[in-house]
PDB file of N, CA and C in Angstrom:
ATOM      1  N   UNK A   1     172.812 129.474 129.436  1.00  0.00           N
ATOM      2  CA  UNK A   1     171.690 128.578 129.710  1.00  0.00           C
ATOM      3  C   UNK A   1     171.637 127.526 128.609  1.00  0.00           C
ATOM      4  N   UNK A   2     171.687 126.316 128.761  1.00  0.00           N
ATOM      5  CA  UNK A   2     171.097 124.911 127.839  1.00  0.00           C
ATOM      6  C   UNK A   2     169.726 124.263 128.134  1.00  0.00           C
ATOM      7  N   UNK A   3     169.389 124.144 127.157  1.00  0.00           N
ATOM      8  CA  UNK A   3     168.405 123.599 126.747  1.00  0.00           C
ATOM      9  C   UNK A   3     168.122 122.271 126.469  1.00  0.00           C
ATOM     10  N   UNK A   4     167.839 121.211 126.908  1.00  0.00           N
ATOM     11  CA  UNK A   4     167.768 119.517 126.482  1.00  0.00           C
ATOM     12  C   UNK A   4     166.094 119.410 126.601  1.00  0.00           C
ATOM     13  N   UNK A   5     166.106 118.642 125.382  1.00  0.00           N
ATOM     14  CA  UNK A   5     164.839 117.825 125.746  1.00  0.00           C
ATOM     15  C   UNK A   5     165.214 116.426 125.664  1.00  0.00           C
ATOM     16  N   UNK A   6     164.331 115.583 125.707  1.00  0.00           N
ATOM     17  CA  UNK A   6     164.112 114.172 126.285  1.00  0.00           C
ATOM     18  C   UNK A   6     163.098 113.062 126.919  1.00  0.00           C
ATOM     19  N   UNK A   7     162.986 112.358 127.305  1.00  0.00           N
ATOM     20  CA  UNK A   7     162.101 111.635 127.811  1.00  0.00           C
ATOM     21  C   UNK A   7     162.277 111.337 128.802  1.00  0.00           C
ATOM     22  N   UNK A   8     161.428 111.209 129.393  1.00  0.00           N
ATOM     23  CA  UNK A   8     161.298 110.684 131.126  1.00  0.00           C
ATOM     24  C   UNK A   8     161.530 108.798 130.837  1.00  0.00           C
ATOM     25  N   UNK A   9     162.055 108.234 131.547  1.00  0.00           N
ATOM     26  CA  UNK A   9     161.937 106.715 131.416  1.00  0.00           C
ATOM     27  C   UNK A   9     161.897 106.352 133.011  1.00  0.00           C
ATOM     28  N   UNK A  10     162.202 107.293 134.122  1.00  0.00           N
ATOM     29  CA  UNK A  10     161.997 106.494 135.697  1.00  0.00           C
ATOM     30  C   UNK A  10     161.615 107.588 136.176  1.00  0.00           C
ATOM     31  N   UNK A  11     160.585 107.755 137.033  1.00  0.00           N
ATOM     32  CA  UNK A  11     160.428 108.881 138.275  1.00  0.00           C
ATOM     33  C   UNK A  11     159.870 108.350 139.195  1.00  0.00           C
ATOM     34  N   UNK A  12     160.854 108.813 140.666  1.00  0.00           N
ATOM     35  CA  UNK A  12     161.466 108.465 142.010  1.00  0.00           C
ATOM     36  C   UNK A  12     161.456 109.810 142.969  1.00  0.00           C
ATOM     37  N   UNK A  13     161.816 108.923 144.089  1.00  0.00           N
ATOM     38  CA  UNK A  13     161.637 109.917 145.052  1.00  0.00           C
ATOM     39  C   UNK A  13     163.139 109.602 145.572  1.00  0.00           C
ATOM     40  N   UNK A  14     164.173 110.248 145.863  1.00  0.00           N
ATOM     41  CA  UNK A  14     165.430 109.911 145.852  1.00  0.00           C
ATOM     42  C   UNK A  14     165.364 109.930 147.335  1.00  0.00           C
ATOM     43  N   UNK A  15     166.390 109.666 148.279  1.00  0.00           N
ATOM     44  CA  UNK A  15     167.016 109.314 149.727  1.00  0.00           C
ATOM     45  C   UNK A  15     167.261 110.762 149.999  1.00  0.00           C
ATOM     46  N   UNK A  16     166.560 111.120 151.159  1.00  0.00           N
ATOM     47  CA  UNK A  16     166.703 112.882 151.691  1.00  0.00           C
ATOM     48  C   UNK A  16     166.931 112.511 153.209  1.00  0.00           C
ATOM     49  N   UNK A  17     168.363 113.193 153.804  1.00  0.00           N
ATOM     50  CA  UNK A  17     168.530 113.213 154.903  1.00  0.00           C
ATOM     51  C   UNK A  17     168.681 115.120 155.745  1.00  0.00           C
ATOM     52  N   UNK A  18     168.070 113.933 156.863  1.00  0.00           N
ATOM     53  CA  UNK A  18     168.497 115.619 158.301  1.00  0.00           C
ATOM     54  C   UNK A  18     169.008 114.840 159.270  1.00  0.00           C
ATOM     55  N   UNK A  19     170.241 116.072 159.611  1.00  0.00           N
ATOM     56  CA  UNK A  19     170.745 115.561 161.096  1.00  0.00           C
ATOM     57  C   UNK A  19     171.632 114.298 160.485  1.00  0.00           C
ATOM     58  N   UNK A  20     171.883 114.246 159.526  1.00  0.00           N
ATOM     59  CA  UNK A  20     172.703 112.599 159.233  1.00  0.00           C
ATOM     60  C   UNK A  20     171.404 111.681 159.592  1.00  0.00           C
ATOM     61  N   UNK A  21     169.896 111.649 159.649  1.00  0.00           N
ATOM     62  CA  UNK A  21     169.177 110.606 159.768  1.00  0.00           C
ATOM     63  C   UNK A  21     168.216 110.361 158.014  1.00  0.00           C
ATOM     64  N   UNK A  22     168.305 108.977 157.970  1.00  0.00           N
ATOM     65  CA  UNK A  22     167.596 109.216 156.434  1.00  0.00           C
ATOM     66  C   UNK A  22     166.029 109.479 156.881  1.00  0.00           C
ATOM     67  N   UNK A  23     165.654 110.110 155.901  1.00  0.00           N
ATOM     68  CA  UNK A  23     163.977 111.082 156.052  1.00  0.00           C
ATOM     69  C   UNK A  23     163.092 109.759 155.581  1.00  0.00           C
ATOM     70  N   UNK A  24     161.733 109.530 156.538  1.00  0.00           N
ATOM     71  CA  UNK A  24     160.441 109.204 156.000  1.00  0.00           C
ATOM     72  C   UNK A  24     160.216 109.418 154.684  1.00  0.00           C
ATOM     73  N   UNK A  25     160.297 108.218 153.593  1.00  0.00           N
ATOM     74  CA  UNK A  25     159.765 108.524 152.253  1.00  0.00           C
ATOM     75  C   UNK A  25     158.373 109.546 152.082  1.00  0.00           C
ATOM     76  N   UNK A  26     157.786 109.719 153.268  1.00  0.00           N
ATOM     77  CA  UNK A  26     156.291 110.381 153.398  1.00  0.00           C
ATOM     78  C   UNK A  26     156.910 112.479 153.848  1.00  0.00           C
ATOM     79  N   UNK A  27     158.235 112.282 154.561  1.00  0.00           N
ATOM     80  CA  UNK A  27     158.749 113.327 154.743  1.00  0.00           C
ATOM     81  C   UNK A  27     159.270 114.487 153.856  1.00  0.00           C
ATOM     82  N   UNK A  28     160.104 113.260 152.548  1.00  0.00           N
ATOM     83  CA  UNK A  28     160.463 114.069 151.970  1.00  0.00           C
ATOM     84  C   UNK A  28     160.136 115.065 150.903  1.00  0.00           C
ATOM     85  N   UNK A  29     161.002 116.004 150.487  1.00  0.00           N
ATOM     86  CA  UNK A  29     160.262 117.133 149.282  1.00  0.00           C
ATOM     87  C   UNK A  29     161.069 117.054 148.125  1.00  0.00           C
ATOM     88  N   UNK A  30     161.806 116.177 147.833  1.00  0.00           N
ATOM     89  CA  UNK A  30     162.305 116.047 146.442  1.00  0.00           C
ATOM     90  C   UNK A  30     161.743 114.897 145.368  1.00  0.00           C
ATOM     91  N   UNK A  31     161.881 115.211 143.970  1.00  0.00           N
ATOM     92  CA  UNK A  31     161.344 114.167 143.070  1.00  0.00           C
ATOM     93  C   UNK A  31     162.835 113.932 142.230  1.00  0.00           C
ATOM     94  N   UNK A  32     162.793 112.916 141.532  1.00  0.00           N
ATOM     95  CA  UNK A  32     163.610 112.579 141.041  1.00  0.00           C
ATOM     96  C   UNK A  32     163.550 112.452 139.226  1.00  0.00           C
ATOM     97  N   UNK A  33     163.999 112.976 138.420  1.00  0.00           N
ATOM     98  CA  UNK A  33     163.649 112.377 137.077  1.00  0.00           C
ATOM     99  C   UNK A  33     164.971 111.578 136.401  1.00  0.00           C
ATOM    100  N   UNK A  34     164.616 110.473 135.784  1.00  0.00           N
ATOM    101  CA  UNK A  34     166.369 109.366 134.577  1.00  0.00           C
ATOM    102  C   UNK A  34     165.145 109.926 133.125  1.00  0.00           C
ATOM    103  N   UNK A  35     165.989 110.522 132.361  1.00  0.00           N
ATOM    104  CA  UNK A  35     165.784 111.236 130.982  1.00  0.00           C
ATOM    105  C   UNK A  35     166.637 110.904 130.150  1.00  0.00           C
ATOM    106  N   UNK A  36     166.198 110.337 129.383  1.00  0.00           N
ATOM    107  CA  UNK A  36     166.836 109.843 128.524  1.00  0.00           C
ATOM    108  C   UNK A  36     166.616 111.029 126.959  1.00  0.00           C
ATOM    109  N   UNK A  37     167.781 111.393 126.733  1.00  0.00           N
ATOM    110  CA  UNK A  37     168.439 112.706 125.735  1.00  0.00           C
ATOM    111  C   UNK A  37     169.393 112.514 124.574  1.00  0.00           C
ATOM    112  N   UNK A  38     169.437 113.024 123.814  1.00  0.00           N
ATOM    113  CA  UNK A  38     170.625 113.001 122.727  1.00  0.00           C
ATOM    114  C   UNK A  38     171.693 112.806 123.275  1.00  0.00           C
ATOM    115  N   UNK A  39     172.118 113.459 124.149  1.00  0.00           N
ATOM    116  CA  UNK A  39     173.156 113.100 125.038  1.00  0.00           C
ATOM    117  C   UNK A  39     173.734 112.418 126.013  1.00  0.00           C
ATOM    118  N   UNK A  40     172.389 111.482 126.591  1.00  0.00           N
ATOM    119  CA  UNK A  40     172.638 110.646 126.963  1.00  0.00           C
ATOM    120  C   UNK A  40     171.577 110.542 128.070  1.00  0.00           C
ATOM    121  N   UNK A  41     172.128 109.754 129.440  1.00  0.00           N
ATOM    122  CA  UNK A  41     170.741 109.027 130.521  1.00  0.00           C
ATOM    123  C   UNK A  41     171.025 110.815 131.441  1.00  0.00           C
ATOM    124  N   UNK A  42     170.035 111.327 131.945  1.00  0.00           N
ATOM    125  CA  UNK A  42     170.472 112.758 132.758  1.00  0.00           C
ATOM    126  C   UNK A  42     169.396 112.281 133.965  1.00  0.00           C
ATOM    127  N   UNK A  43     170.106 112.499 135.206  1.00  0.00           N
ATOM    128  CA  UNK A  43     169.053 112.279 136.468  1.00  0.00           C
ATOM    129  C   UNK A  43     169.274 113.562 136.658  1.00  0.00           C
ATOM    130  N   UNK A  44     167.802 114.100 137.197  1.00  0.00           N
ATOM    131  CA  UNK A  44     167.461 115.442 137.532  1.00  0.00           C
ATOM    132  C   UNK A  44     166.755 114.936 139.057  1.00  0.00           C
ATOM    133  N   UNK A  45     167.528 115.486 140.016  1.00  0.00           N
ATOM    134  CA  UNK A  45     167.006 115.511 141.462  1.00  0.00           C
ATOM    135  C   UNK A  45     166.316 116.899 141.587  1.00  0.00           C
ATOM    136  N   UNK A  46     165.285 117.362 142.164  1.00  0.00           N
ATOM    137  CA  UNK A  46     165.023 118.401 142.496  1.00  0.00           C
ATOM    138  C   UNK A  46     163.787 119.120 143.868  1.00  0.00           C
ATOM    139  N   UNK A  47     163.686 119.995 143.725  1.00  0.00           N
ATOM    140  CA  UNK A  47     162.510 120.294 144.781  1.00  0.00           C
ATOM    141  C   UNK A  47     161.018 119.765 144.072  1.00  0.00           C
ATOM    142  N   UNK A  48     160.493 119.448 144.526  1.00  0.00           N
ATOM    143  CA  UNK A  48     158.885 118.930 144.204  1.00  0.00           C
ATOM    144  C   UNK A  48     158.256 120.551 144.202  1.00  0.00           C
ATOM    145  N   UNK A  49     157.351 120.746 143.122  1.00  0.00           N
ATOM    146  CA  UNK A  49     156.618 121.862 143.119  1.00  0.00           C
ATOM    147  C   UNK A  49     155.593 121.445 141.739  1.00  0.00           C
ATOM    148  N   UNK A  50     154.434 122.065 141.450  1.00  0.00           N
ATOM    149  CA  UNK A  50     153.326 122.071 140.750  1.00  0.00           C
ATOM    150  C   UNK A  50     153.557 121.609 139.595  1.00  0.00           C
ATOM    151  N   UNK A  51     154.442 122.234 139.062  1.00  0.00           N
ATOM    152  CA  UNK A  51     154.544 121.811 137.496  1.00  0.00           C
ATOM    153  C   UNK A  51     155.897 120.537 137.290  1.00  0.00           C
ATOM    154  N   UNK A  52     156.532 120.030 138.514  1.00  0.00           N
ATOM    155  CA  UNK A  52     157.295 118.826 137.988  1.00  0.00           C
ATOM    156  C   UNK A  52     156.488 118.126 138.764  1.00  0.00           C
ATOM    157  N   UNK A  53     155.523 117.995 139.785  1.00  0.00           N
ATOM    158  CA  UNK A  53     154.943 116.769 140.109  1.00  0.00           C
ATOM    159  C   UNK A  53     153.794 116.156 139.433  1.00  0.00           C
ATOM    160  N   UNK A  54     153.184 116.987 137.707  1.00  0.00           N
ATOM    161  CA  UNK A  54     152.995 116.387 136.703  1.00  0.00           C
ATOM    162  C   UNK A  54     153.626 115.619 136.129  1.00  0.00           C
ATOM    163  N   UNK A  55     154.405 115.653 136.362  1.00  0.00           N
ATOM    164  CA  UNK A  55     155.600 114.971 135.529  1.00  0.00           C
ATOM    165  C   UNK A  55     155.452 112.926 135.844  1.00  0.00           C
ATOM    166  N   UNK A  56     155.321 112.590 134.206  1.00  0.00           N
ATOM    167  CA  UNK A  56     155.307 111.209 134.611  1.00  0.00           C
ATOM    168  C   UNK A  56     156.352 110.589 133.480  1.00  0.00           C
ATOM    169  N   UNK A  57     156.338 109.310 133.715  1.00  0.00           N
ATOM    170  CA  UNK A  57     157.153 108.253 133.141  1.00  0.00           C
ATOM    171  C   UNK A  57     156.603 108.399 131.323  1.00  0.00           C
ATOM    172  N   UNK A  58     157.411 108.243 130.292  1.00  0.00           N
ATOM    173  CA  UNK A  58     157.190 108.509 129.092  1.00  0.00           C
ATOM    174  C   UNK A  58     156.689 109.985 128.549  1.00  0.00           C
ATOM    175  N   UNK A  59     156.989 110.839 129.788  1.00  0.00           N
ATOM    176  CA  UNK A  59     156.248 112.337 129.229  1.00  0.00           C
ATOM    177  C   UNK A  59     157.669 112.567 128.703  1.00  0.00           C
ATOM    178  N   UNK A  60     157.386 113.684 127.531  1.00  0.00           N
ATOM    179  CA  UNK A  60     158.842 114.514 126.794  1.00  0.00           C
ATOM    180  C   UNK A  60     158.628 115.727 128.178  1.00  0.00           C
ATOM    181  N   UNK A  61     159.920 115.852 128.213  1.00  0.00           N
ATOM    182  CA  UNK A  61     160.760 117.096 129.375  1.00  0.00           C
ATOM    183  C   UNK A  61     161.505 117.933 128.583  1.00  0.00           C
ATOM    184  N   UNK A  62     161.672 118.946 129.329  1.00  0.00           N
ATOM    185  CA  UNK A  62     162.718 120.350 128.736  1.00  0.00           C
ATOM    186  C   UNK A  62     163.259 120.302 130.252  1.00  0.00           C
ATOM    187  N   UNK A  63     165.034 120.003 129.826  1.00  0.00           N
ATOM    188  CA  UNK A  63     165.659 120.282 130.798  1.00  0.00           C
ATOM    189  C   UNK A  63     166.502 121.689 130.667  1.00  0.00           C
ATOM    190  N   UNK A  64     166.712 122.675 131.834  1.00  0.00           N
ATOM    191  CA  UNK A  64     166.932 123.557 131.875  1.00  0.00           C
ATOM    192  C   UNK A  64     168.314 123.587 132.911  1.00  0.00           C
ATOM    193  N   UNK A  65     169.680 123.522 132.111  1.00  0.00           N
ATOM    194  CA  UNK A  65     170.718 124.518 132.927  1.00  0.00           C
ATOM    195  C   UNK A  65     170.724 125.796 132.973  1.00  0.00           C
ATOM    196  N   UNK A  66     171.743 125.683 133.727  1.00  0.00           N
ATOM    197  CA  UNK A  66     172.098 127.272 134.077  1.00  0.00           C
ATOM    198  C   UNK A  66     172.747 127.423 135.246  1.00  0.00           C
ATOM    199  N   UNK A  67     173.959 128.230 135.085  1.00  0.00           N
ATOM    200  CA  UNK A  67     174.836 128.822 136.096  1.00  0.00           C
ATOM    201  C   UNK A  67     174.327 130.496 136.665  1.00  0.00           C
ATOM    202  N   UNK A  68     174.049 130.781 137.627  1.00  0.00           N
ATOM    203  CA  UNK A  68     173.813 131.838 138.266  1.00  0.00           C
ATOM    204  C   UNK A  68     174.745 132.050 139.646  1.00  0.00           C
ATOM    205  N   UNK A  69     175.212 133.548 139.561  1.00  0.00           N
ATOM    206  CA  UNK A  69     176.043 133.693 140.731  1.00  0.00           C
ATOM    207  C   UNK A  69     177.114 132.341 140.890  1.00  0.00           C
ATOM    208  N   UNK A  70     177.614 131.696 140.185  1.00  0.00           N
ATOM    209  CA  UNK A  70     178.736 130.620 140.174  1.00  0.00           C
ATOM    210  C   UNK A  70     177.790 129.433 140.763  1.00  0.00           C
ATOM    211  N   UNK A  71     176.466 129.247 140.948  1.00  0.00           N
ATOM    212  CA  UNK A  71     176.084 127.997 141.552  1.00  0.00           C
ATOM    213  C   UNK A  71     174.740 127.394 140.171  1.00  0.00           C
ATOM    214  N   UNK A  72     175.230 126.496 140.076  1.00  0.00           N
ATOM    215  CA  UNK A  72     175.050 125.669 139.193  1.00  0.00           C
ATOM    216  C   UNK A  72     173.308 125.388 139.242  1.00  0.00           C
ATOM    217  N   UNK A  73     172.087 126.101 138.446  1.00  0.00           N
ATOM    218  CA  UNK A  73     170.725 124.981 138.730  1.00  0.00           C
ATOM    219  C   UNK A  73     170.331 124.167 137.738  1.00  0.00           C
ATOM    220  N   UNK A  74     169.500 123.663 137.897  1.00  0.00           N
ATOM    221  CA  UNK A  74     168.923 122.255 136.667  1.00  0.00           C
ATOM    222  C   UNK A  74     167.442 122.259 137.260  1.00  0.00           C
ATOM    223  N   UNK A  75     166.397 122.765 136.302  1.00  0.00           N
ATOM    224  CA  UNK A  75     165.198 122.681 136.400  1.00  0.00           C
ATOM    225  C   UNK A  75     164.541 121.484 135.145  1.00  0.00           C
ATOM    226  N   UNK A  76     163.483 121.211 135.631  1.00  0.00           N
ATOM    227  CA  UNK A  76     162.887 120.351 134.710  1.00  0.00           C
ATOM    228  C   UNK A  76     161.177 120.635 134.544  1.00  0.00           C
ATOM    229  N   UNK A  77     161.109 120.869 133.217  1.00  0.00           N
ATOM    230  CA  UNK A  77     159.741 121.175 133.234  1.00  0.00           C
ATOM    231  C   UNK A  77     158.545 120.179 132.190  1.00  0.00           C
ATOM    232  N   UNK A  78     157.798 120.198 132.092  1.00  0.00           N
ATOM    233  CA  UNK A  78     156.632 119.408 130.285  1.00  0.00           C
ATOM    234  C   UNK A  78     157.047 120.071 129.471  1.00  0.00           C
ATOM    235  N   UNK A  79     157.422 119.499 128.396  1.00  0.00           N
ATOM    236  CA  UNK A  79     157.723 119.914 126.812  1.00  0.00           C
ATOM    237  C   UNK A  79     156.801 120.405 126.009  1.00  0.00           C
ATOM    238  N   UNK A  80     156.264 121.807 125.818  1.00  0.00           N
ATOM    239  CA  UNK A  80     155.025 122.227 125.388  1.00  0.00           C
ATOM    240  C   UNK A  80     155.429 122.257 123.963  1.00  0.00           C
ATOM    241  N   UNK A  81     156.490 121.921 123.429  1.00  0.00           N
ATOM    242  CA  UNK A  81     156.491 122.199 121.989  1.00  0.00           C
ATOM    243  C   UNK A  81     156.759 121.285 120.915  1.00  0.00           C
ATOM    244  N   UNK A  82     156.916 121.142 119.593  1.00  0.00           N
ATOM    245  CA  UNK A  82     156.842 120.188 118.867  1.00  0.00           C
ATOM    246  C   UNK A  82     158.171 119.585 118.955  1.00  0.00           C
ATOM    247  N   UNK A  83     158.672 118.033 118.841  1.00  0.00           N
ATOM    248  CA  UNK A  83     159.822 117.669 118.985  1.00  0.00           C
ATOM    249  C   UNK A  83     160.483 116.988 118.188  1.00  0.00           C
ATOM    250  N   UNK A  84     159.526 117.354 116.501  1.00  0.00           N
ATOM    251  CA  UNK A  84     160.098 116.860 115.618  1.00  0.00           C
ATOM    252  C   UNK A  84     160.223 117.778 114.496  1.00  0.00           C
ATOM    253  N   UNK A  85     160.447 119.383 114.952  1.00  0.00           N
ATOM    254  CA  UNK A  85     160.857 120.439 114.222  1.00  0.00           C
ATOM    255  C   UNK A  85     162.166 120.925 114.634  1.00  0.00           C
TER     256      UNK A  85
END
């Protein structure tokens, strides 16, 4: 598991298709975060749920990898901790 923190600098609602048709911006269930990190610009696409649809532009993030069962996730959550220790 890795650990990044970072800053939010864009949040979007990315292009979600069914059936090969693109989805109603009002349809879809994903959010989008561009984080800017030590390592560089990281877009985090993901499912919309409670604690990333707090999520705004200039908030600090904790990004979360991790490989499970060989499939790759990336969660993104608020940075509850100090970020200059």
């Amino acid at each position: 598991m890795k650990k990044i923190i970072g800053k939010v600098i864009e949040v979007y609602i990315p292009e979600q298709y069914k059936n090969n048709n693109l989805l109603d911006v009002m349809d879809r269930n994903l959010i989008g975060f561009k984080v800017m990190t030590e390592e560089g610009l990281k877009v985090v696409e993901t499912e919309q749920n409670e604690e990333n649809a707090t999520i705004m532009k200039k908030d600090i993030v904790e990004i979360i990898e991790q490989t499970i069962s060989n499939v790759d996730f990336i969660d993104i959550r608020p940075y509850g901790g100090d970020i200059n220790g």
